[in-house]
N, C-alpha and C. Protein backbone atom coordinates (compact mmCIF):
# COMPACT_ATOMS: atom_id res chain seq x y z
N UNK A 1 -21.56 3.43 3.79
CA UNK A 1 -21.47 3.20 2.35
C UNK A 1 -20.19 2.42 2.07
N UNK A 2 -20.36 1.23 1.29
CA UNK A 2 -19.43 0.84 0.91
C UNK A 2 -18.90 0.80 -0.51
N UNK A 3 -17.36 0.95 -0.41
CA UNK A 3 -16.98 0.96 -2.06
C UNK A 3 -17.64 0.11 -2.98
N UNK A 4 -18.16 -1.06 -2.68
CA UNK A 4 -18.40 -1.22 -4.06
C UNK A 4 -19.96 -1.01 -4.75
N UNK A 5 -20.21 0.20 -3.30
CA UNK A 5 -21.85 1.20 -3.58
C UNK A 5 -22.74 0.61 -2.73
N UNK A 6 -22.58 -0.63 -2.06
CA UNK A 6 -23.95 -1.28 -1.26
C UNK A 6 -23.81 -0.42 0.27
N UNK A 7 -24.77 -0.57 1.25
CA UNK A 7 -24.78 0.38 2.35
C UNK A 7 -25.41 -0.86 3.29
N UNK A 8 -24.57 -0.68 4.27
CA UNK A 8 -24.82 -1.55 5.57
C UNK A 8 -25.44 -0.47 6.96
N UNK A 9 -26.71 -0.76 7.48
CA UNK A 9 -26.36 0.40 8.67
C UNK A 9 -26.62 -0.87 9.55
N UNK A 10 -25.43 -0.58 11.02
CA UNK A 10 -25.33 -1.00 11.93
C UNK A 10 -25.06 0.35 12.73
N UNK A 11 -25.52 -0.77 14.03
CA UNK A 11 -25.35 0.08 15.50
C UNK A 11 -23.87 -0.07 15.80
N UNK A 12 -23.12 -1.13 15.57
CA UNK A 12 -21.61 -1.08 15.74
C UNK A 12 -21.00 -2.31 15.48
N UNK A 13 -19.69 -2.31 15.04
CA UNK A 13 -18.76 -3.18 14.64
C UNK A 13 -19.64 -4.52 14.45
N UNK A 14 -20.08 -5.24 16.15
CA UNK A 14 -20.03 -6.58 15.71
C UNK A 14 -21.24 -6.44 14.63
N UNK A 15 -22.61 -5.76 14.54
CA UNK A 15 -23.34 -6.50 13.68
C UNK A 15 -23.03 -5.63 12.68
N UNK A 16 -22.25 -4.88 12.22
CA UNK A 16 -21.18 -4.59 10.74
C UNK A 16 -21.07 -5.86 10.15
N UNK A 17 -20.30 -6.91 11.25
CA UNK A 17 -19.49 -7.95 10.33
C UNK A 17 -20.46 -8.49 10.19
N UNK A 18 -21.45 -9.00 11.19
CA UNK A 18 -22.19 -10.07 10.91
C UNK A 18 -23.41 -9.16 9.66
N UNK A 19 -23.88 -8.40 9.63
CA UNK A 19 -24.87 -8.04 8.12
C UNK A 19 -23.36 -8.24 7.20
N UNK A 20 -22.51 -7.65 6.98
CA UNK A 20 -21.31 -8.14 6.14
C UNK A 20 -21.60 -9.68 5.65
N UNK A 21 -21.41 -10.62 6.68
CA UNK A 21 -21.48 -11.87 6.87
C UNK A 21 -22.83 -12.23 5.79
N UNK A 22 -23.67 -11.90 5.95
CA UNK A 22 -24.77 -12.30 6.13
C UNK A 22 -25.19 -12.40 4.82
N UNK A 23 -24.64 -10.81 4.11
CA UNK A 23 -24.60 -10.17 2.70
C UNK A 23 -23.94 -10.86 1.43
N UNK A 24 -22.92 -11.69 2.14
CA UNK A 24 -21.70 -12.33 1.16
C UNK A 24 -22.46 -13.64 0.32
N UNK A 25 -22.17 -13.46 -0.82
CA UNK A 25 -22.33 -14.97 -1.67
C UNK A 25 -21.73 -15.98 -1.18
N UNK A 26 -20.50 -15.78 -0.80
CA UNK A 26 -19.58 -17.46 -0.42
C UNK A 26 -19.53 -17.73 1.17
N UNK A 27 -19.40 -16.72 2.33
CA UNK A 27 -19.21 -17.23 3.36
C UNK A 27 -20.46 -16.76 4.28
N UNK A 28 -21.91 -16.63 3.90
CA UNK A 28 -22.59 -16.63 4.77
C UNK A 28 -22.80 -17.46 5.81
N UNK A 29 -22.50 -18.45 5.93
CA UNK A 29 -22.60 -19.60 7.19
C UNK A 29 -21.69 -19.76 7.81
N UNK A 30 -20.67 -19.05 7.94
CA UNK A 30 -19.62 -19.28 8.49
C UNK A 30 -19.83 -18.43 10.05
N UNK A 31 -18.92 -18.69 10.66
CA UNK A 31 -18.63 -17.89 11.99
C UNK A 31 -18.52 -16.22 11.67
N UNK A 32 -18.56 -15.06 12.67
CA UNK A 32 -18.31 -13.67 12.24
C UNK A 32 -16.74 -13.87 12.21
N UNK A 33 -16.33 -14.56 13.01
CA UNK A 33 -14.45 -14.74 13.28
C UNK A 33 -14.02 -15.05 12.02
N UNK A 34 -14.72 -16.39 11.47
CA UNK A 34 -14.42 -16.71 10.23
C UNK A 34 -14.06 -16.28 9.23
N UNK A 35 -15.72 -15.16 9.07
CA UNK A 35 -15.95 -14.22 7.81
C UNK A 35 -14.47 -13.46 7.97
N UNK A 36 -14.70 -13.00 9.40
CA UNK A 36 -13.35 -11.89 9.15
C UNK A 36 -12.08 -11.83 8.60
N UNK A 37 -11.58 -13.46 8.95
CA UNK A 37 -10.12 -13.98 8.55
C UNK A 37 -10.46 -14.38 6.88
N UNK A 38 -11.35 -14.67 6.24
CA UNK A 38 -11.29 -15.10 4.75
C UNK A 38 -11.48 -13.74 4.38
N UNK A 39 -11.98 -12.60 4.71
CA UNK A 39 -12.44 -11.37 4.06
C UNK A 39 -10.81 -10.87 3.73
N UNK A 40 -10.56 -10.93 5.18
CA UNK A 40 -9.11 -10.19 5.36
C UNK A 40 -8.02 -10.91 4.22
N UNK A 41 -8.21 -12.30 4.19
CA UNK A 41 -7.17 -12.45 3.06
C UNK A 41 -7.50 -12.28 1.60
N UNK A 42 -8.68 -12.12 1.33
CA UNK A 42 -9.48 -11.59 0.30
C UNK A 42 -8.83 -10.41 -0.02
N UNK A 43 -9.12 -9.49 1.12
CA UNK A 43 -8.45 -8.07 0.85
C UNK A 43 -7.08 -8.17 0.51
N UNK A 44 -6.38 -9.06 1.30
CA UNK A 44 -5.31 -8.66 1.36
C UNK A 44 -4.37 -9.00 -0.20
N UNK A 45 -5.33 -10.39 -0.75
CA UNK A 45 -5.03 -10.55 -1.94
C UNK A 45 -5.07 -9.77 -3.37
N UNK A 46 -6.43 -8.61 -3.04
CA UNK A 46 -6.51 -7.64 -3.78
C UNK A 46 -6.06 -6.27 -3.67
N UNK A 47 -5.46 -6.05 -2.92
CA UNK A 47 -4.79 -4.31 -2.90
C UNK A 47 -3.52 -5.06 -1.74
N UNK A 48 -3.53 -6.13 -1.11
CA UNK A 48 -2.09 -5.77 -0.43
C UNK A 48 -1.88 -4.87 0.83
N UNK A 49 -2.82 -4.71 1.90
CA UNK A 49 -2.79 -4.21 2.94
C UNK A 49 -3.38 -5.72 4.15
N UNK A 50 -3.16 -5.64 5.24
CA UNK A 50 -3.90 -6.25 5.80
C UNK A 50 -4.69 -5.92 6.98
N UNK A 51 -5.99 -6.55 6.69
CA UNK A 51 -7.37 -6.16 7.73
C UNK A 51 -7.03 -6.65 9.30
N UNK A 52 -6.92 -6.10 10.44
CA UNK A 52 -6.81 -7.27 11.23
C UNK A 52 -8.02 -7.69 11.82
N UNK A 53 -8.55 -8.84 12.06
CA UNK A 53 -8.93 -9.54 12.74
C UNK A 53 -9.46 -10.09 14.09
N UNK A 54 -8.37 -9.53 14.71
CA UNK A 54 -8.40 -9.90 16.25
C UNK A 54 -10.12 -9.40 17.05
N UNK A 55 -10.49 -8.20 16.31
CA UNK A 55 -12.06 -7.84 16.66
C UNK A 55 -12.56 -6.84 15.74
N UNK A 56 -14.35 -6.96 15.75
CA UNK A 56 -14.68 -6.77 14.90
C UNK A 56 -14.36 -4.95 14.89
N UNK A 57 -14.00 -3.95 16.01
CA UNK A 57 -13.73 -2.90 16.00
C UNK A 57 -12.78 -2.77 15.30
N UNK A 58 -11.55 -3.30 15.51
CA UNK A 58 -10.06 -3.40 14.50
C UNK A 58 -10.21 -3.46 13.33
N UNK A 59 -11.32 -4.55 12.88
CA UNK A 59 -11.40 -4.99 11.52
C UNK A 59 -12.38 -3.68 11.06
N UNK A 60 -13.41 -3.29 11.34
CA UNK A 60 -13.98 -1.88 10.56
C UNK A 60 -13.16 -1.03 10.24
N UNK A 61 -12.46 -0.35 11.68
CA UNK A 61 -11.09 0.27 11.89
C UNK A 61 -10.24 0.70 10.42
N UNK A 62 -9.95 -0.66 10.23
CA UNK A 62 -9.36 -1.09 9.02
C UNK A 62 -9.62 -0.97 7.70
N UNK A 63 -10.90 -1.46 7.58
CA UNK A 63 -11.94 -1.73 6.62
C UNK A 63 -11.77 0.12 6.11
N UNK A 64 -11.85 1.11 7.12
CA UNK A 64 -12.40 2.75 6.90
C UNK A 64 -11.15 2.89 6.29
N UNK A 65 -9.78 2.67 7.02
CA UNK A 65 -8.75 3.14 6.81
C UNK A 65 -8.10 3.03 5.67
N UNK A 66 -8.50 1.78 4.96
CA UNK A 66 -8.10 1.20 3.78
C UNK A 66 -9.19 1.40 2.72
N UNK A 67 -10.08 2.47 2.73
CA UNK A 67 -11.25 2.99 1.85
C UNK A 67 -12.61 1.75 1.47
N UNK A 68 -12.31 0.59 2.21
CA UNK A 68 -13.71 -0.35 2.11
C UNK A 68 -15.03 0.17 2.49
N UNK A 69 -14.77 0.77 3.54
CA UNK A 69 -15.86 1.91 4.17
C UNK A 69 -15.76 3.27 4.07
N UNK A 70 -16.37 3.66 3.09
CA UNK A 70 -16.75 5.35 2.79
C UNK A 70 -17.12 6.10 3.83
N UNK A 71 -18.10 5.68 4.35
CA UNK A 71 -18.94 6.63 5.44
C UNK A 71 -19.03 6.36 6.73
């Protein structure tokens, strides 16, 4: 479950990002690497923490830790 109420189920991280990816109005065509680094400064522009990147485990990781992911 995600905060802003929509629900993704994946088997793990990478196809997290990529249905993430997939889900988005602006960067669906992009790379999963891609999505990750514009999401992350997205986030980071709105609350001021930062997502990392480096893989898509880190970046969920993150995503939970920083309340993007509820469940």
């Amino acid at each position: 479950i995600l905060a802003d109420g929509g629900r993704i189920a994946a088997s793990g991280p990478s196809e997290f990002v990529r249905l993430l990816r997939e889900g988005s109005w602006f960067d669906s065509e992009c790379t999963d690497e891609e999505y990750m680094v514009n999401f992350s400064g997205w986030y980071r522009e709105l609350h001021g923490v930062t997502v990392r990147t480096d893989t898509p485990e880190h970046f969920m990781d993150d995503l939970k830790k920083y309340g993007y992911i509820k469940g």
